[in-house]
Structure formats: C-alpha cells, structure tokens
Protein backbone atom coordinates (compact mmCIF):
# COMPACT_ATOMS: atom_id res chain seq x y z
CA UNK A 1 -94.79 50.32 0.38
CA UNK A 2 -95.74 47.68 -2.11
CA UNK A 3 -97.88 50.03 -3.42
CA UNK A 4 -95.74 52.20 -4.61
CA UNK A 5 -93.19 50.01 -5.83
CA UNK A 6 -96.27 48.30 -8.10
CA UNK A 7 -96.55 51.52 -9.15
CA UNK A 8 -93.03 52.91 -9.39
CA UNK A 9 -92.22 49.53 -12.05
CA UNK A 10 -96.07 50.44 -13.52
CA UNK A 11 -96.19 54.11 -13.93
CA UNK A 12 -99.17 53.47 -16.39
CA UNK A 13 -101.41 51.65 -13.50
CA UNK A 14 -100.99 54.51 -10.82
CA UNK A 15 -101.16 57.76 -12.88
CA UNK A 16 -103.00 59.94 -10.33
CA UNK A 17 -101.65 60.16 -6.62
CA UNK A 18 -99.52 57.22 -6.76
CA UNK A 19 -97.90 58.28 -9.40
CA UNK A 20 -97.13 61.28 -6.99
CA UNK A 21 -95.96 58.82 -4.10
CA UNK A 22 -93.65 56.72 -6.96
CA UNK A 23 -91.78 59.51 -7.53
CA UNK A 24 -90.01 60.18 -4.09
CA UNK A 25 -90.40 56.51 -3.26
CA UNK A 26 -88.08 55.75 -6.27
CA UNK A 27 -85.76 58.22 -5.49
CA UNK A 28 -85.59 56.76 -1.73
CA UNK A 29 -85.26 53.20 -3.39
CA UNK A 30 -81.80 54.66 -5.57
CA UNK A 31 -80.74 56.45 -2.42
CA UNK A 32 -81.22 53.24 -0.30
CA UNK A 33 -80.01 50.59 -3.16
C-alpha cells in the first residue's frame, strides 16, 4: 500500500502500472478518509 500512496502524491515517479493502481487506490483513500 505504500506503494501506491508514493505514487498516488508522485504521479510523475509511477507513470506506468502504478500509475494504474494510484488511481483506484486514491479513490479508496477519499472513500475511506
């Protein structure tokens, strides 16, 4: 998960398939916060 909260606050480091996990992992993170 820290993965893709690195990469949810750094879209610019993770541009290829994490970018593709920081997407719903954000939207989980606004639904949960």
């Amino acid at each position: 998960m820290t993965s893709e909260i690195t990469l949810f606050v750094n879209p610019t480091a993770g541009r290829g398939r994490g970018a593709r996990a920081a997407r719903p992992a954000a939207a989980a993170l606004r639904d949960a916060g």
